[in-house]
C-alpha atoms as a PDB file:
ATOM      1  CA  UNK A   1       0.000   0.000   0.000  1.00  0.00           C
ATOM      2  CA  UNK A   2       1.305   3.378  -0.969  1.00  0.00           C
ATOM      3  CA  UNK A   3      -0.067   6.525   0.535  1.00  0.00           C
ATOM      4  CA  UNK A   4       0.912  10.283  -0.141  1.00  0.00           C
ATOM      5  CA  UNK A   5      -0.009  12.812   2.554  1.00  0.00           C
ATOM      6  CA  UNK A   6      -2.601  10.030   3.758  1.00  0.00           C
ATOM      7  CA  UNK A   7      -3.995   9.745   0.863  1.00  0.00           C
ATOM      8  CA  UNK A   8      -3.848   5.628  -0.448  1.00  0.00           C
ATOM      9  CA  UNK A   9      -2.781   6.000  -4.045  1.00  0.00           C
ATOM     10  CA  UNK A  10      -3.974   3.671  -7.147  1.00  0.00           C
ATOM     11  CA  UNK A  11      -0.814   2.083  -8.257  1.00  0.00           C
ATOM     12  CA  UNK A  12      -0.946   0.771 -12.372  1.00  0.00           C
ATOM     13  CA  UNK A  13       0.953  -1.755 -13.137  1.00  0.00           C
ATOM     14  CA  UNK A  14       3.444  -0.236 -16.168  1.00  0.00           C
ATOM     15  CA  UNK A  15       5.752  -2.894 -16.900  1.00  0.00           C
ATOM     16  CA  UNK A  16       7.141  -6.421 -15.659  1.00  0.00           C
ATOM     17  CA  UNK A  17       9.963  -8.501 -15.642  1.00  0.00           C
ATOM     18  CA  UNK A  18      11.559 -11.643 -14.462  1.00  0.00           C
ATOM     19  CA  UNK A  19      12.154 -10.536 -11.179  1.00  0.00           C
ATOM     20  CA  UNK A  20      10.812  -7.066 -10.790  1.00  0.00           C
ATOM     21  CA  UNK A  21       6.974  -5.310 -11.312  1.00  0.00           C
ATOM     22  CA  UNK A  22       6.979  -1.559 -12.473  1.00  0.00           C
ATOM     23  CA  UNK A  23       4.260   0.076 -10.573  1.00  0.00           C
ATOM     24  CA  UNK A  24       3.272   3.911 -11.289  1.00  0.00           C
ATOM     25  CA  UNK A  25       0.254   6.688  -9.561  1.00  0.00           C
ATOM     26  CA  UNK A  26      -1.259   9.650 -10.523  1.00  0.00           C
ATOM     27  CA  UNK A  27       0.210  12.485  -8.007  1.00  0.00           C
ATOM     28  CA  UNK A  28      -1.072  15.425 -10.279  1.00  0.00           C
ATOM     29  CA  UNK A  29      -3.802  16.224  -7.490  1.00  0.00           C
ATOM     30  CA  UNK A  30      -0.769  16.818  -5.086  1.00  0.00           C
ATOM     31  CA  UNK A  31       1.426  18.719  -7.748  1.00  0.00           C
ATOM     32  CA  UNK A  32       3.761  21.577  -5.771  1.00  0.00           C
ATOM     33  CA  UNK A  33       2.974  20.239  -2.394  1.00  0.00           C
ATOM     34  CA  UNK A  34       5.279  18.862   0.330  1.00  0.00           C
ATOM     35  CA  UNK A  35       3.465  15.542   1.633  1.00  0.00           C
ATOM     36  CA  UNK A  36       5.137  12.403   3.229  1.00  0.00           C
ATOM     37  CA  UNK A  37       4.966   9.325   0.664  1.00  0.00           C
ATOM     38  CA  UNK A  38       4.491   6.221   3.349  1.00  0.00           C
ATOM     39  CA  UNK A  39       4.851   2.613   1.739  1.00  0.00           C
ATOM     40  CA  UNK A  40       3.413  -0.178   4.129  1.00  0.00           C
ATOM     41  CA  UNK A  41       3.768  -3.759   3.430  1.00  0.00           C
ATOM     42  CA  UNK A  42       0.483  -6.035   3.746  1.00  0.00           C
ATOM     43  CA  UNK A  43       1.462  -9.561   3.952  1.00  0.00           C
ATOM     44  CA  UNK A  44       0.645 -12.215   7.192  1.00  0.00           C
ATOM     45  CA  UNK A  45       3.249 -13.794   6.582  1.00  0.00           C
ATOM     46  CA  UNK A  46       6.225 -11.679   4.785  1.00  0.00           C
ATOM     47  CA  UNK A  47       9.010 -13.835   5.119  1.00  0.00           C
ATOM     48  CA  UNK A  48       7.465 -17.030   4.397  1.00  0.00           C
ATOM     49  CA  UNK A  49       9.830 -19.366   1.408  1.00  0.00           C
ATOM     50  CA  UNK A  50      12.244 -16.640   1.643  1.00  0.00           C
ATOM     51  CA  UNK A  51       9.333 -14.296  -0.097  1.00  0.00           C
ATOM     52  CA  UNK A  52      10.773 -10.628   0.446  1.00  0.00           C
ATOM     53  CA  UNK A  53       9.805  -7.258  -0.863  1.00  0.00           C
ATOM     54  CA  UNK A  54      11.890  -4.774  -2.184  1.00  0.00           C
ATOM     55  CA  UNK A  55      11.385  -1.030  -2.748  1.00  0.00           C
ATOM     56  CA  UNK A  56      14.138  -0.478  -5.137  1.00  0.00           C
ATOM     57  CA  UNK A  57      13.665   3.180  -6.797  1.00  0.00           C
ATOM     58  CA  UNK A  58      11.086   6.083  -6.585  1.00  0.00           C
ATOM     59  CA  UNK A  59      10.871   8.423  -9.107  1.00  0.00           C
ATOM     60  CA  UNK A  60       8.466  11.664 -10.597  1.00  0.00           C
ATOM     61  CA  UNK A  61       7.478  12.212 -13.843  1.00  0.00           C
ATOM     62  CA  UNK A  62       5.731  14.429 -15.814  1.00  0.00           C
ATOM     63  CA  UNK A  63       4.804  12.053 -18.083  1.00  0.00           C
ATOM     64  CA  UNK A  64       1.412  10.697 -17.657  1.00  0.00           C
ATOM     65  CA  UNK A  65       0.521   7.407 -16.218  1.00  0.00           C
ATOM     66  CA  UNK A  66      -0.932   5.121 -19.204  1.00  0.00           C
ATOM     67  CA  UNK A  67      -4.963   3.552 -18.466  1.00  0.00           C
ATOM     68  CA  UNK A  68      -4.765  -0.165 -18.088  1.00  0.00           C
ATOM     69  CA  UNK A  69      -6.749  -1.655 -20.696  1.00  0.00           C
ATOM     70  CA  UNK A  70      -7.377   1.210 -23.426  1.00  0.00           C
ATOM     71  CA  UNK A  71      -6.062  -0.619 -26.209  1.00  0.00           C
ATOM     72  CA  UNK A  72      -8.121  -3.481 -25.288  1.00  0.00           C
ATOM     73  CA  UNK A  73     -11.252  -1.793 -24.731  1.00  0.00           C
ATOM     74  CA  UNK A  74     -10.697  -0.143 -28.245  1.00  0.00           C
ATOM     75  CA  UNK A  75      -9.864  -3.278 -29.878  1.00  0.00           C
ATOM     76  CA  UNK A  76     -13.076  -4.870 -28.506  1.00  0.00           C
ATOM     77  CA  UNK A  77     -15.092  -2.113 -29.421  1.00  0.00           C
ATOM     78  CA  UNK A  78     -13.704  -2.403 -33.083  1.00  0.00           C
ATOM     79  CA  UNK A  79     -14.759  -6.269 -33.602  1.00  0.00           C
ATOM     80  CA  UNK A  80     -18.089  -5.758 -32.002  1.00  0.00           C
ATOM     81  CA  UNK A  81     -18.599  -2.727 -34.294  1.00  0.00           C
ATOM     82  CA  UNK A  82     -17.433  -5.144 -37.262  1.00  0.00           C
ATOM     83  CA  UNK A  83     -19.415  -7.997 -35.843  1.00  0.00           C
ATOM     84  CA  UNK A  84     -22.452  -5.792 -35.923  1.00  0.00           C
ATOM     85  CA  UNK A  85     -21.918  -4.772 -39.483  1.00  0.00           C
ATOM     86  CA  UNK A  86     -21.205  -7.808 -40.887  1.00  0.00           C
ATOM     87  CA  UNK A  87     -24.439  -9.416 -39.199  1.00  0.00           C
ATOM     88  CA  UNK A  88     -26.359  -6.940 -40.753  1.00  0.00           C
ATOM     89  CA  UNK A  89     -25.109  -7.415 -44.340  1.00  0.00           C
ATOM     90  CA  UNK A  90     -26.700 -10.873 -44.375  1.00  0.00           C
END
């Protein structure tokens, strides 16, 4: 759980790899404020199999954060579109 001035923040997944997961937030609401960023760790049992978390960089951007699933949504909404014409032709 990440939280920013107290505030729980949606994390997006942007990117994963073998061994890491790329998670980014929307902090434009808090732009050119001072707020303490808190990370807290929600797991019963952390340190089970030799399971650990690691918080390995932070970093701000400008750029924004991409919406999970636009591309799919948009590609759906294409073949339903074409699955609507095409039933209609016959």
């Amino acid at each position: 759980m990440v939280t920013l001035g107290g505030q729980q923040l949606s994390l997006t997944v942007l990117g994963s790899g073998a061994n890491y997961t790329l998670y980014g937030a929307d902090i434009q609401a808090m732009a050119g404020q001072t707020a303490e960023l808190d990370f807290t760790l929600l797991a019963q049992n952390p340190h089970v199999d030799n399971n650990y978390a690691f918080l390995d960089s932070i970093q701000f951007s400008n750029q924004p954060v991409p919406e999970p699933g636009v591309v799919g949504l948009w590609a759906l909404g294409a073949v339903l579109f074409g699955w609507r014409v095409v039933r209609r032709r016959r």
